[in-house]
C-alpha atoms as a PDB file:
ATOM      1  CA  UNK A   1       0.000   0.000   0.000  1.00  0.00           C
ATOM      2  CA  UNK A   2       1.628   3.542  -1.303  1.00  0.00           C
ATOM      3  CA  UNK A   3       1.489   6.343   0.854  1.00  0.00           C
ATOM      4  CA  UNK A   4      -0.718   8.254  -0.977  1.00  0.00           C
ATOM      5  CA  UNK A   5      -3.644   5.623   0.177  1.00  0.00           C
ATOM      6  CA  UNK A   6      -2.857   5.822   3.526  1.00  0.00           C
ATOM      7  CA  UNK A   7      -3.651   9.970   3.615  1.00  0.00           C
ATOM      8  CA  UNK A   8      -6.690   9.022   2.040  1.00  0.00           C
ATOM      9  CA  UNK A   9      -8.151   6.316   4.424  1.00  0.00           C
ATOM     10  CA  UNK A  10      -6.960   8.650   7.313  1.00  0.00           C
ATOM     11  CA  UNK A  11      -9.112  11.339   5.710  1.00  0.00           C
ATOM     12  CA  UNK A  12     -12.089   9.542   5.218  1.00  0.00           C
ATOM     13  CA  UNK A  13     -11.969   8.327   8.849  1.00  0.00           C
ATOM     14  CA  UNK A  14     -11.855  11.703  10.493  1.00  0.00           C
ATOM     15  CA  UNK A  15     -15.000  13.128   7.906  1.00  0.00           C
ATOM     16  CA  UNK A  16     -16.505  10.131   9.090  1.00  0.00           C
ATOM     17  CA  UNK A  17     -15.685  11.209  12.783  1.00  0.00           C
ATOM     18  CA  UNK A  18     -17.221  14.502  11.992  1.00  0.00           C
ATOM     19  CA  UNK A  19     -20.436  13.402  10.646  1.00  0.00           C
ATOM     20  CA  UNK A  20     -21.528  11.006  13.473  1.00  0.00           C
ATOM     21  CA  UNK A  21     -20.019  13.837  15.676  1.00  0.00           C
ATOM     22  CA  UNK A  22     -23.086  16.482  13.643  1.00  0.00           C
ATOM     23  CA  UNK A  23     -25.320  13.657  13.846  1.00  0.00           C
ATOM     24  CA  UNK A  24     -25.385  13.392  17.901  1.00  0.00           C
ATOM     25  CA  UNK A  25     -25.639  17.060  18.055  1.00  0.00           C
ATOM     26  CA  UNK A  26     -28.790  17.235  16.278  1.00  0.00           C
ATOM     27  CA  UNK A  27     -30.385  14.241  17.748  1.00  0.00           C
ATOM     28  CA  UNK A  28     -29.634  15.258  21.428  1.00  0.00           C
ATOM     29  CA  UNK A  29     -31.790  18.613  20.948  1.00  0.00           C
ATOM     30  CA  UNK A  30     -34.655  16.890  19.327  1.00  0.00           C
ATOM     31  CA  UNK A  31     -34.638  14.414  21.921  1.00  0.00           C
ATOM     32  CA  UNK A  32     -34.530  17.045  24.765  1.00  0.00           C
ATOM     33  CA  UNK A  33     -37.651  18.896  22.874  1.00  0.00           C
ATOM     34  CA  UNK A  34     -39.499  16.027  22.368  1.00  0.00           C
ATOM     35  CA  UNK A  35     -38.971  14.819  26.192  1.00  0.00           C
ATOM     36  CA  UNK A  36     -39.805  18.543  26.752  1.00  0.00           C
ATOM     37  CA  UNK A  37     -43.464  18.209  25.133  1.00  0.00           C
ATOM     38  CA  UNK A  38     -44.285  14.816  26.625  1.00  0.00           C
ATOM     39  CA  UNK A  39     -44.173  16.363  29.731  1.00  0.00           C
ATOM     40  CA  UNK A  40     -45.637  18.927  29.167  1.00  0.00           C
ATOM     41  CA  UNK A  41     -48.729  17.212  27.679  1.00  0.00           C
ATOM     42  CA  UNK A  42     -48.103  14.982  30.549  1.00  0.00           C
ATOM     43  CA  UNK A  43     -48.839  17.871  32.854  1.00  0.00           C
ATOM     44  CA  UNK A  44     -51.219  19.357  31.054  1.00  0.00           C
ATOM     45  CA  UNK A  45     -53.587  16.029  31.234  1.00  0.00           C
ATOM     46  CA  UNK A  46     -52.828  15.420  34.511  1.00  0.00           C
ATOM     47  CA  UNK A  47     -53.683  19.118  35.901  1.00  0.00           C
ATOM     48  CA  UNK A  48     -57.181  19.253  34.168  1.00  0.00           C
ATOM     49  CA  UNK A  49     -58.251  15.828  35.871  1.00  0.00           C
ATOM     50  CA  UNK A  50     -56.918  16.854  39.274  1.00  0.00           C
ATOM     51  CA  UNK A  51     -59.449  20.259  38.688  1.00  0.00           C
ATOM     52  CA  UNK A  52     -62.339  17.574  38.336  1.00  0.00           C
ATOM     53  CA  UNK A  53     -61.510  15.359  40.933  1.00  0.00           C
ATOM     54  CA  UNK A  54     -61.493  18.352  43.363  1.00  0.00           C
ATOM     55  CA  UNK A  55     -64.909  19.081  42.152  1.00  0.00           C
ATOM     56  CA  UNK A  56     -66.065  15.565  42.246  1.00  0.00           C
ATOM     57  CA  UNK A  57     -64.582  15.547  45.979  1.00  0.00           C
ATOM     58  CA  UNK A  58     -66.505  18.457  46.908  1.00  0.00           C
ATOM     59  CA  UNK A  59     -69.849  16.735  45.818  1.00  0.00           C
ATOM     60  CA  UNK A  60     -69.121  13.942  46.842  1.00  0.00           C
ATOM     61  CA  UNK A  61     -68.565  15.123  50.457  1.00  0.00           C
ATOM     62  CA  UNK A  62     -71.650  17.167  50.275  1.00  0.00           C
ATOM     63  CA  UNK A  63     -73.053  13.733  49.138  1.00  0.00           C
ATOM     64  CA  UNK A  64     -72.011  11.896  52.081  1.00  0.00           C
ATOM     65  CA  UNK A  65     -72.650  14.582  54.500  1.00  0.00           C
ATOM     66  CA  UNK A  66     -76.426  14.814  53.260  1.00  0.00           C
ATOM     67  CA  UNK A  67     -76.316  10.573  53.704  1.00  0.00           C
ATOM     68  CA  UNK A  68     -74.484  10.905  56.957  1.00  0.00           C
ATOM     69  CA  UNK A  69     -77.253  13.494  58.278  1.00  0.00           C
ATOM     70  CA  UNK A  70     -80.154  10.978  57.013  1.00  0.00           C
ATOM     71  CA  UNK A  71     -78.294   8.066  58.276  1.00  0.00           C
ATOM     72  CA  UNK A  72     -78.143   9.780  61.674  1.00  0.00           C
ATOM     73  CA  UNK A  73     -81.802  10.697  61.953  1.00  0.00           C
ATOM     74  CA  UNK A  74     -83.004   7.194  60.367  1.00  0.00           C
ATOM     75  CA  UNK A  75     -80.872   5.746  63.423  1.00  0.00           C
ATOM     76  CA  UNK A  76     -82.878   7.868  65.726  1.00  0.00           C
ATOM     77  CA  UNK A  77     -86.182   6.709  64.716  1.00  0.00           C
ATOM     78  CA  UNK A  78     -85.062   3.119  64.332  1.00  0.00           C
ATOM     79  CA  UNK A  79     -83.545   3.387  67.924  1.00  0.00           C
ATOM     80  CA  UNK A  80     -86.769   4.666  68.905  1.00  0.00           C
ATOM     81  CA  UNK A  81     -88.885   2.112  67.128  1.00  0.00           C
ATOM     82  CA  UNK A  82     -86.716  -0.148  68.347  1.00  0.00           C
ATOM     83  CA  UNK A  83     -87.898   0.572  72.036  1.00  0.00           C
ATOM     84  CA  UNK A  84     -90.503  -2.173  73.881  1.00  0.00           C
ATOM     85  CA  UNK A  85     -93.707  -0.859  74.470  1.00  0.00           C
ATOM     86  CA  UNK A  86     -92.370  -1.233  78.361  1.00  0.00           C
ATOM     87  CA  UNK A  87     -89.958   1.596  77.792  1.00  0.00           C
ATOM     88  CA  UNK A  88     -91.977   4.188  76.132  1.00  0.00           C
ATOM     89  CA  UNK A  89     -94.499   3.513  79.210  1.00  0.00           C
ATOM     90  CA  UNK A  90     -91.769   4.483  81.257  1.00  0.00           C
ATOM     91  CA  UNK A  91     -91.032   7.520  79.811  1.00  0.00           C
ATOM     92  CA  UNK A  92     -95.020   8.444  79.722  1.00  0.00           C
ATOM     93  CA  UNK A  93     -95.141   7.920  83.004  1.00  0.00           C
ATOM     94  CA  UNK A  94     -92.151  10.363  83.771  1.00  0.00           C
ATOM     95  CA  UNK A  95     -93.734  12.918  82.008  1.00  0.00           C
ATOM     96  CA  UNK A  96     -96.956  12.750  83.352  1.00  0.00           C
ATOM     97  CA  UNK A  97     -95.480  12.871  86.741  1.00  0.00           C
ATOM     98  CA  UNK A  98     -93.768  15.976  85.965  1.00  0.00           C
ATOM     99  CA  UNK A  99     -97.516  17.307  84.582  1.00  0.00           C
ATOM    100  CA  UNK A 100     -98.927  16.487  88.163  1.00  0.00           C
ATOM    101  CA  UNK A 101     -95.699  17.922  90.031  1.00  0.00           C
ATOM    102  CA  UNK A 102     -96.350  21.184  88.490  1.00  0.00           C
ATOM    103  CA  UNK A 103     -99.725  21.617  88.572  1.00  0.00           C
ATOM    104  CA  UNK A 104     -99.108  20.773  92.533  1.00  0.00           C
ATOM    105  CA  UNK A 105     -96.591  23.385  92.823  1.00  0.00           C
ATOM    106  CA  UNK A 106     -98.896  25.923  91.260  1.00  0.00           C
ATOM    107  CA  UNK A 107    -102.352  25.080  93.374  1.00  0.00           C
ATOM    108  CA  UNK A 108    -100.015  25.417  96.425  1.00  0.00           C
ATOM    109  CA  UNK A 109     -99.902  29.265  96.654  1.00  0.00           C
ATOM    110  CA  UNK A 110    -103.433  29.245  95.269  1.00  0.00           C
ATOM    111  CA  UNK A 111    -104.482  27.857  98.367  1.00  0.00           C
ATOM    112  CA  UNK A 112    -104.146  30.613 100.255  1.00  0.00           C
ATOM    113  CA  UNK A 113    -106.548  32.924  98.400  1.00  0.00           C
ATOM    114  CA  UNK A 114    -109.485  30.484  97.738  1.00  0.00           C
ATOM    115  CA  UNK A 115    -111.495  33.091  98.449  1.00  0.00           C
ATOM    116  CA  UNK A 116    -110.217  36.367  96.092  1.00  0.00           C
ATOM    117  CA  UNK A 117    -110.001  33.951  93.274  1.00  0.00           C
ATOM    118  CA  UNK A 118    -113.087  32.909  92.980  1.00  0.00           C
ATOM    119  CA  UNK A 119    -114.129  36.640  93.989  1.00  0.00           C
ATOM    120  CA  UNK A 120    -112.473  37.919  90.747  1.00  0.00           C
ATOM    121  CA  UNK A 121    -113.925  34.351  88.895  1.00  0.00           C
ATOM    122  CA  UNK A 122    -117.579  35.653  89.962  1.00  0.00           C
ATOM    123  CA  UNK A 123    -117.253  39.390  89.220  1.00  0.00           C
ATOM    124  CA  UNK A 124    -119.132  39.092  85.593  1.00  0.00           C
ATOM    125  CA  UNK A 125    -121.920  37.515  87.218  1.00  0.00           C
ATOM    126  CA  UNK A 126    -122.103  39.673  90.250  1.00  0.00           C
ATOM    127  CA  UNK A 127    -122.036  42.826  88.274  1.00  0.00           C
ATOM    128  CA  UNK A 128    -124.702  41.391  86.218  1.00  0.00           C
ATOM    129  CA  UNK A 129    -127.479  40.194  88.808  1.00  0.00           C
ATOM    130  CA  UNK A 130    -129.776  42.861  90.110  1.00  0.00           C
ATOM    131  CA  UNK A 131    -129.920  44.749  92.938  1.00  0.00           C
ATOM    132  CA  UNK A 132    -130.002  42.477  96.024  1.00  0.00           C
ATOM    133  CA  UNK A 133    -129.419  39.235  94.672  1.00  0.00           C
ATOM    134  CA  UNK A 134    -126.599  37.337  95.535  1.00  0.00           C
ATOM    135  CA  UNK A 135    -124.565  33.718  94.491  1.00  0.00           C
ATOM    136  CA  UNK A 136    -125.776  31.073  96.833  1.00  0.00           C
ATOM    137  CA  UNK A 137    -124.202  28.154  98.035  1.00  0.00           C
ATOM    138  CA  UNK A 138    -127.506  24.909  97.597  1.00  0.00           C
ATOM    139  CA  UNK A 139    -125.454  22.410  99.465  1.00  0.00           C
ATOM    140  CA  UNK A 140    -122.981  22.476 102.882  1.00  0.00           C
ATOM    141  CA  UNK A 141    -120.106  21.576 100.980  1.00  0.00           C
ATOM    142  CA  UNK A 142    -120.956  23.233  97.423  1.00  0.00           C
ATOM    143  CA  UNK A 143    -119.002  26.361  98.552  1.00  0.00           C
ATOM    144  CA  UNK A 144    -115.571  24.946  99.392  1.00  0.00           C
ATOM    145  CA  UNK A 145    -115.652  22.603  96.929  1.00  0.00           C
ATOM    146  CA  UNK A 146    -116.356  25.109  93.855  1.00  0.00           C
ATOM    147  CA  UNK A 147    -113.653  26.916  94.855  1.00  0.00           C
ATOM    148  CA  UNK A 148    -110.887  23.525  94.923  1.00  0.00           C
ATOM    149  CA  UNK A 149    -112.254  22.824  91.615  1.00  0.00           C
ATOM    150  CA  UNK A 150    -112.195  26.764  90.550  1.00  0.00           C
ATOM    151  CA  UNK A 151    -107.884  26.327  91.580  1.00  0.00           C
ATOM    152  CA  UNK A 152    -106.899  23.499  90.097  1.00  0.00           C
ATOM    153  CA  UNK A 153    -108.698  24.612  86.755  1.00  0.00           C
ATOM    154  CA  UNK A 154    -106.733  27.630  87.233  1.00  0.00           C
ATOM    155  CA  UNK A 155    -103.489  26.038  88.076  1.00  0.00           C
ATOM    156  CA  UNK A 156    -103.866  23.349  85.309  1.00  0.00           C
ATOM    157  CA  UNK A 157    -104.614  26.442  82.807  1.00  0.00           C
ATOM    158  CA  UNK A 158    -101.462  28.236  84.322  1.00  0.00           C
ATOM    159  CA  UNK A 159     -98.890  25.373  83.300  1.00  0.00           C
ATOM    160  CA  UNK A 160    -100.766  24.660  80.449  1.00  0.00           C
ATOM    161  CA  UNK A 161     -97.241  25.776  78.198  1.00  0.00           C
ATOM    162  CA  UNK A 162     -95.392  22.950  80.509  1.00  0.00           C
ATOM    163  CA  UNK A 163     -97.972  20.004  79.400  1.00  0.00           C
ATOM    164  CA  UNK A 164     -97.659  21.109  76.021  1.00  0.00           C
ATOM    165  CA  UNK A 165     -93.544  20.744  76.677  1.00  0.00           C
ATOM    166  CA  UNK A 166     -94.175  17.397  77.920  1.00  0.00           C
ATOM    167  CA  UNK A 167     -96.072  16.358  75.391  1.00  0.00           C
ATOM    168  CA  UNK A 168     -93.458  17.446  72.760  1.00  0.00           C
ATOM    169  CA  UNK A 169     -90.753  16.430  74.974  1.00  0.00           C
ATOM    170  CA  UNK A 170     -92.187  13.053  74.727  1.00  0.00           C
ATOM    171  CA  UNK A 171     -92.991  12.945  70.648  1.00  0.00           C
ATOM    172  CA  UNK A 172     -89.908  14.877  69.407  1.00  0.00           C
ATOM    173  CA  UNK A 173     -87.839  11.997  69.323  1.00  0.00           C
ATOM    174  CA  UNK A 174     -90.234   9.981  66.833  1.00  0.00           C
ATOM    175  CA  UNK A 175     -89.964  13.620  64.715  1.00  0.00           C
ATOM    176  CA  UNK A 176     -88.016  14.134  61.874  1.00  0.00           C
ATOM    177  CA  UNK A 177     -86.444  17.594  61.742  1.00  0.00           C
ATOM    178  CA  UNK A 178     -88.485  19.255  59.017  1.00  0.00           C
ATOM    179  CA  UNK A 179     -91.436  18.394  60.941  1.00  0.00           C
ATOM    180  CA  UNK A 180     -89.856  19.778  64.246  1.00  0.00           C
ATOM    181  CA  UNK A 181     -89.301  22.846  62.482  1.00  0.00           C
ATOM    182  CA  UNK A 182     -93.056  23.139  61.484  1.00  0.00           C
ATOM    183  CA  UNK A 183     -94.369  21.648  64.939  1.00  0.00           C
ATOM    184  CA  UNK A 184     -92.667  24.073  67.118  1.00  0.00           C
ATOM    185  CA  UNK A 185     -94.552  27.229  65.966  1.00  0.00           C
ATOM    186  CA  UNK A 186     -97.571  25.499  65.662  1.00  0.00           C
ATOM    187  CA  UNK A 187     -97.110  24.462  69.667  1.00  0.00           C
ATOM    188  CA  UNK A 188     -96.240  28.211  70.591  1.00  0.00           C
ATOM    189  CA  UNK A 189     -99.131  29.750  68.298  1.00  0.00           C
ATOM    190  CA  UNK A 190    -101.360  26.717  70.266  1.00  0.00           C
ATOM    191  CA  UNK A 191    -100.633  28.477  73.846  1.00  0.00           C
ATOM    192  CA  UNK A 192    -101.340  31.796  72.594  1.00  0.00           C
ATOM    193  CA  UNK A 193    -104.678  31.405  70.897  1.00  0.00           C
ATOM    194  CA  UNK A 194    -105.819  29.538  73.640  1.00  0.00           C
ATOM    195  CA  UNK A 195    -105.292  31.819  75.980  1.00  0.00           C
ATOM    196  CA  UNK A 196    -106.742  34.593  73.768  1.00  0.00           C
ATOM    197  CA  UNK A 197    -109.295  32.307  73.477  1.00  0.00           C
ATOM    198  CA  UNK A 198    -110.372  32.318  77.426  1.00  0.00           C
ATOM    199  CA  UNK A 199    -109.560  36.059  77.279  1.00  0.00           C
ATOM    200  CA  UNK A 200    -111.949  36.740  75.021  1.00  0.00           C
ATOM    201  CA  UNK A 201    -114.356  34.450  76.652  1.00  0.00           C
ATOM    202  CA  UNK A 202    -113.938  35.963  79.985  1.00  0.00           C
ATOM    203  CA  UNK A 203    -114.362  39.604  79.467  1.00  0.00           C
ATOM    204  CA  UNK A 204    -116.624  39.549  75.967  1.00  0.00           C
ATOM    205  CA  UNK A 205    -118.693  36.693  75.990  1.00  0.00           C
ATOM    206  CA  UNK A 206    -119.328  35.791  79.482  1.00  0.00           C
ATOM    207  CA  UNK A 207    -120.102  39.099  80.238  1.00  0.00           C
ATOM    208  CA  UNK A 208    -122.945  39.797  77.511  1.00  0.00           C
ATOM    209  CA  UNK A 209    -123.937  36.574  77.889  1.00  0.00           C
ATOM    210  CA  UNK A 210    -124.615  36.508  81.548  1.00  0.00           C
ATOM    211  CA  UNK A 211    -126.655  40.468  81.234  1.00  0.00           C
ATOM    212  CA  UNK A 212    -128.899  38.665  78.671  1.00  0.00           C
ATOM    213  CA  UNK A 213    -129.390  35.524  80.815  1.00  0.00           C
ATOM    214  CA  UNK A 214    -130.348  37.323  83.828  1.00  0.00           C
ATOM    215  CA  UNK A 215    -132.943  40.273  81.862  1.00  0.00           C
ATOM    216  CA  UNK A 216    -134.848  37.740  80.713  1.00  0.00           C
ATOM    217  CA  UNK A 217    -135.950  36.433  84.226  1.00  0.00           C
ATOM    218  CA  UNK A 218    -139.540  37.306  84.893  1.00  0.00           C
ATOM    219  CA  UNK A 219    -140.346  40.152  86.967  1.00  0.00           C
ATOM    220  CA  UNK A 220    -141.659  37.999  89.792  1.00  0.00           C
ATOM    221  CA  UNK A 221    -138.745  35.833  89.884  1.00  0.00           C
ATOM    222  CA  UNK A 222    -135.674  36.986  92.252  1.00  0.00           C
ATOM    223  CA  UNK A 223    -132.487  36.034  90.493  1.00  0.00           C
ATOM    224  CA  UNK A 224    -129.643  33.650  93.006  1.00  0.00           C
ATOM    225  CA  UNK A 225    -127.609  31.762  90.797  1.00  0.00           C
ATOM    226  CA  UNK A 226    -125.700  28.676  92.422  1.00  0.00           C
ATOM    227  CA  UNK A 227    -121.929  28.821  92.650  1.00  0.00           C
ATOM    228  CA  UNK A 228    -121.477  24.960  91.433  1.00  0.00           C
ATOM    229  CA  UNK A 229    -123.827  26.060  88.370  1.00  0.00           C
ATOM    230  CA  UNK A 230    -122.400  29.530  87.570  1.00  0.00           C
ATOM    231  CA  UNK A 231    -119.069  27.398  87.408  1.00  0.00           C
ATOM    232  CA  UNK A 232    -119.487  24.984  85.083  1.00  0.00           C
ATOM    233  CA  UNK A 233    -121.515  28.087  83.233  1.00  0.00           C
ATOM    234  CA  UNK A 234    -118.547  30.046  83.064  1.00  0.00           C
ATOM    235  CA  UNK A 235    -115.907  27.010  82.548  1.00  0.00           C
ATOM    236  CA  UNK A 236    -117.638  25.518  79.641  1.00  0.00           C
ATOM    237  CA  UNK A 237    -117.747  29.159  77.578  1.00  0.00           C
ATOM    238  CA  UNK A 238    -113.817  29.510  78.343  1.00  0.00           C
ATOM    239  CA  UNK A 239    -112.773  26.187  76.868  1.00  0.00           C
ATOM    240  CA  UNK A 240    -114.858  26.272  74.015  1.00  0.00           C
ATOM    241  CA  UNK A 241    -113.922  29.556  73.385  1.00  0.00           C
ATOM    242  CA  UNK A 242    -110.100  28.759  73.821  1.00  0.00           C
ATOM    243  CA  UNK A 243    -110.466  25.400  71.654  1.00  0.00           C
ATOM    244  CA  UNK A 244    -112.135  27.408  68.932  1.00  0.00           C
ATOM    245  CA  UNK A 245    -109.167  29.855  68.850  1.00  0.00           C
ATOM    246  CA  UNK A 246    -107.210  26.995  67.972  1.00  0.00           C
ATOM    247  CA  UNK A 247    -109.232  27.275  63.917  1.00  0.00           C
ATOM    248  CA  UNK A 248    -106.255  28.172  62.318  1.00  0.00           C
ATOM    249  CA  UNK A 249    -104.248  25.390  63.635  1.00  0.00           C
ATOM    250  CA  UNK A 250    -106.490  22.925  62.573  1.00  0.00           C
ATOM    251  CA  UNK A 251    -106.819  24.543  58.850  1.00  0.00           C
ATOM    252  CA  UNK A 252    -103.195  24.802  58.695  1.00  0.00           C
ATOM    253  CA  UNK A 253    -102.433  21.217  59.885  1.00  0.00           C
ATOM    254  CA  UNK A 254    -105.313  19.966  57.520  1.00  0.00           C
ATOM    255  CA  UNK A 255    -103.568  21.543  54.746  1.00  0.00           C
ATOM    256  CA  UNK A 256    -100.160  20.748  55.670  1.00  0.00           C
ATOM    257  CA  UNK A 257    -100.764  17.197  55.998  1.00  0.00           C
ATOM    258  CA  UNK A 258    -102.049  16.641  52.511  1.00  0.00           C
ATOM    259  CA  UNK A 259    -105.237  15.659  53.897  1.00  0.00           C
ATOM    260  CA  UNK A 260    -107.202  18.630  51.949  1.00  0.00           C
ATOM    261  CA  UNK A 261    -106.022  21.417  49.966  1.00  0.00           C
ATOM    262  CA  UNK A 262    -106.693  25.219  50.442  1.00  0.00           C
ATOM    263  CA  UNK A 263    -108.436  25.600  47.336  1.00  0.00           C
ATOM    264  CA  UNK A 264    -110.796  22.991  47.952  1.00  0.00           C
ATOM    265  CA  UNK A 265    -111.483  24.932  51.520  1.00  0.00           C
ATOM    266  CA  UNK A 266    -111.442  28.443  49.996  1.00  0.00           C
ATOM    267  CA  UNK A 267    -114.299  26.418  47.309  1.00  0.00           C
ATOM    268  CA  UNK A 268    -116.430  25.809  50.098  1.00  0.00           C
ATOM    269  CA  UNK A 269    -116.590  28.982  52.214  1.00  0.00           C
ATOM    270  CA  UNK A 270    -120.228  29.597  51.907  1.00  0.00           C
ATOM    271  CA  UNK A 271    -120.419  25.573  53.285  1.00  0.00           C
ATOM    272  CA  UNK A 272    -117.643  26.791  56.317  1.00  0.00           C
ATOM    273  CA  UNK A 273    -119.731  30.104  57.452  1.00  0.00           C
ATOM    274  CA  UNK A 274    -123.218  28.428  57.518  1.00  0.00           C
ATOM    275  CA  UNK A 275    -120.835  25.500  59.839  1.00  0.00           C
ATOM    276  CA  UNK A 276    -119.391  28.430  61.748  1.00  0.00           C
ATOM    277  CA  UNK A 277    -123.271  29.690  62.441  1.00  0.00           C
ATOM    278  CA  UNK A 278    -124.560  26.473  63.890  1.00  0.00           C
ATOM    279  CA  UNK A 279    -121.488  25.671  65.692  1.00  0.00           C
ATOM    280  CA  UNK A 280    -121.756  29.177  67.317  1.00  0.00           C
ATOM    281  CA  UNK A 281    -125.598  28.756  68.087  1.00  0.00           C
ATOM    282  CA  UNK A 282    -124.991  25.076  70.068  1.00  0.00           C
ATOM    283  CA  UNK A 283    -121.657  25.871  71.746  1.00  0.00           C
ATOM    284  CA  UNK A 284    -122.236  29.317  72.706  1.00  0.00           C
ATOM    285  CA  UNK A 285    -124.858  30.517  75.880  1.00  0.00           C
ATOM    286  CA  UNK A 286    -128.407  30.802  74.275  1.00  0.00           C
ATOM    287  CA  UNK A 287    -129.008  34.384  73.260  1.00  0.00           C
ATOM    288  CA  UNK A 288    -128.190  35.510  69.675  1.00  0.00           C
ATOM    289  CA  UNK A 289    -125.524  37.793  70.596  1.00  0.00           C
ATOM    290  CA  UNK A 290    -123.115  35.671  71.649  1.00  0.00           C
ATOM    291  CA  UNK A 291    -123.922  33.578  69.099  1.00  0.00           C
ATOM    292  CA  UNK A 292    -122.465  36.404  66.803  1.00  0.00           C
ATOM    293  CA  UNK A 293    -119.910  36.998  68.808  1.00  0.00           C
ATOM    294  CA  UNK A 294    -118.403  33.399  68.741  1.00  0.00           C
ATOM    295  CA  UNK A 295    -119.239  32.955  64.554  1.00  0.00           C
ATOM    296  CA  UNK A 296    -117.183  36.033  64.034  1.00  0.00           C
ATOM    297  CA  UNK A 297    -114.155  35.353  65.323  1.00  0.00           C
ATOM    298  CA  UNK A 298    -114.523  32.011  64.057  1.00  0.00           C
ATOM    299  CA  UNK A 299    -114.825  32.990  60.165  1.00  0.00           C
ATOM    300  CA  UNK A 300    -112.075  35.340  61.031  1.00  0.00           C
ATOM    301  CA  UNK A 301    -109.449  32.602  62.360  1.00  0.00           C
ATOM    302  CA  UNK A 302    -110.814  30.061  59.783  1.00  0.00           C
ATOM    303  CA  UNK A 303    -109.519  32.994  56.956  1.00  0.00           C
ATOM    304  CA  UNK A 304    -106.058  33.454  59.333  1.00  0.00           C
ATOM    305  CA  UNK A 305    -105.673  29.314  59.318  1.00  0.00           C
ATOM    306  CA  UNK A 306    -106.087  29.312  55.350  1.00  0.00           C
ATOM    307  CA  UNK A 307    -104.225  32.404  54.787  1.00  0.00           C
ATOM    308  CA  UNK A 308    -101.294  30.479  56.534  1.00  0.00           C
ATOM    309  CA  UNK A 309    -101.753  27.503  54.314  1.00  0.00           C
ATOM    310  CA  UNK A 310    -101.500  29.233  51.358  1.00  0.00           C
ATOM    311  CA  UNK A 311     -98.204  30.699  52.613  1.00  0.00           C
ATOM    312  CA  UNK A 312     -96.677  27.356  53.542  1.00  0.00           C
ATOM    313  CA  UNK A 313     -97.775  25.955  49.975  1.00  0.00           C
ATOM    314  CA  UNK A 314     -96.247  29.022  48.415  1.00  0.00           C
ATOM    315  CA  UNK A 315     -93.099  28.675  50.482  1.00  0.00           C
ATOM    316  CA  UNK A 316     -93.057  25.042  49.562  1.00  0.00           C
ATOM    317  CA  UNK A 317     -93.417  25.500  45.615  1.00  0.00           C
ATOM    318  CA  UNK A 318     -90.552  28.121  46.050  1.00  0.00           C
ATOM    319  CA  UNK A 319     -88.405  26.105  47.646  1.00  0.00           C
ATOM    320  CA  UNK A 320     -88.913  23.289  44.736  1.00  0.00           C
ATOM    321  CA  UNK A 321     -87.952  25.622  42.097  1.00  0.00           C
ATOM    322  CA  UNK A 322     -84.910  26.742  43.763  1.00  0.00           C
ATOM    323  CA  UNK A 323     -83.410  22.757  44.417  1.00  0.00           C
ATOM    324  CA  UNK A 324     -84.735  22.444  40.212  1.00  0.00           C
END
């Protein structure tokens, strides 16, 4: 081999050397970009599920906070209808013992002014009998024992609010909580209209009632009404005046519950006043002005119970809309 070909291998050998030396060059920066864009891509897919699954994480906690919350209050009820019958008579009779313990601890201090309570009790009467008639007493013990009964009527309407505690002390575990929230105001609104009720009885009707009652005696006949009578006379035109206060409960629970609707009462108004009428003329003392005097108020509260209805239907539709 001449010297000449030995220059020219040794030539070719370092061009050679150059061109794989170009070659890794260019293939190192293509291979960096591509890595580059893989991971960003990479990223890129990965951030924009990570955005959902927060989202999906929020629901689903809301999700299993709503079941938790249901869960909790279906345990409650099972728990409770889990109870023997034994149990629940136990807790009755707690309750009811508490009833009697307070309406003990109210006739207590009562007992001491047997007498001025049943002074004020009688003042609509006495104000309304002529001149030189008095209440008499028909029988030895008639006169303290109108007066017991005349205190614990009082007492029992004085803790009246406690019962009603009791009472929902004793359902409100069986409750769920949308129906606490709709049985509490109805149990306060109770208490007030029924004593409204007796308010209204006392110084309205019993009073006009009684003036009428004792006109109409003949001339020859010398008016001395007996405290036992006068009594149950005045306790009868309290209650049914404070249970007919209670109208608008009844409308709104009879609405409420499904059981009719308020158009189908507003449809039968006319029906609902001529009711009102004969209610008024059975319940009420027999003279045609407190016969008016009951059927008012009684179309009035009937229109207060509906007007509520309509509300709570209104409220309800509202509240539909909003969850759509």
């Amino acid at each position: 081999m001449s010297e000449l070909d030995v220059n020219n291998a040794d030539n070719n050998a370092d061009n050679a050397n150059i061109a794989n030396t170009a070659n890794t060059a260019n293939t190192v920066p293509q291979a960096i970009t591509t890595g580059s864009t893989s991971q960003l891509s990479a990223t890129t897919a990965t951030s924009i599920p990570v955005a959902t699954q927060r989202g999906d994480h929020k629901k689903r906690g809301a999700t299993h906070a709503k079941a938790a919350k249901v869960a909790k209050t279906k345990t409650a009820a099972d728990n409770l209808a889990d109870m023997p019958i034994t149990e629940h008579l136990i807790e009755l009779r707690a309750h009811l013992i508490k009833i009697m313990m307070a309406i003990v601890i109210a006739l207590i201090p009562m007992g001491f002014f047997f007498n001025e309570i049943y002074y004020l009790f009688s003042q609509p009467l006495v104000t309304s009998l002529p001149h030189g008639s008095n209440i008499v007493a028909t029988d030895l013990v008639s006169g303290f024992m109108a007066q017991v009964r005349l205190c614990v009527m009082l007492a029992i309407f004085v803790v009246i609010p406690f019962i009603l505690y009791q009472v929902w002390s004793f359902v409100a575990p069986g409750l769920y909580q949308s129906e606490k929230r709709i049985a509490i105001p109805i149990l306060v609104s109770s208490i007030l209209l029924f004593y409204t009720g007796v308010a209204f009885a006392y110084f309205i009707i019993l009073q006009r009632a009684l003036q009428f009652l004792v006109t109409i005696v003949p001339s020859n006949v010398v008016s001395m009404p007996d405290m036992e009578s006068y009594l149950n006379f005045a306790v009868k035109i309290m209650m049914v005046s404070g249970v007919t206060f209670e109208i608008p409960v009844f409308v709104f629970l009879l609405v409420a519950s499904g059981i009719v609707s308020a158009a189908s009462l507003a449809d039968k108004r006319r029906y609902i006043i001529v009711g009102c009428f004969a209610a008024a003329g059975v319940l009420s003392p027999p003279d045609v002005p407190s016969m008016f005097m009951l059927a008012i108020p009684m179309l009035f509260l009937f229109e207060m119970g509906l007007l509520a209805a309509r509300l709570l239907i209104k409220r309800k539709e509202t509240a539909i809309e909003l969850s759509d």
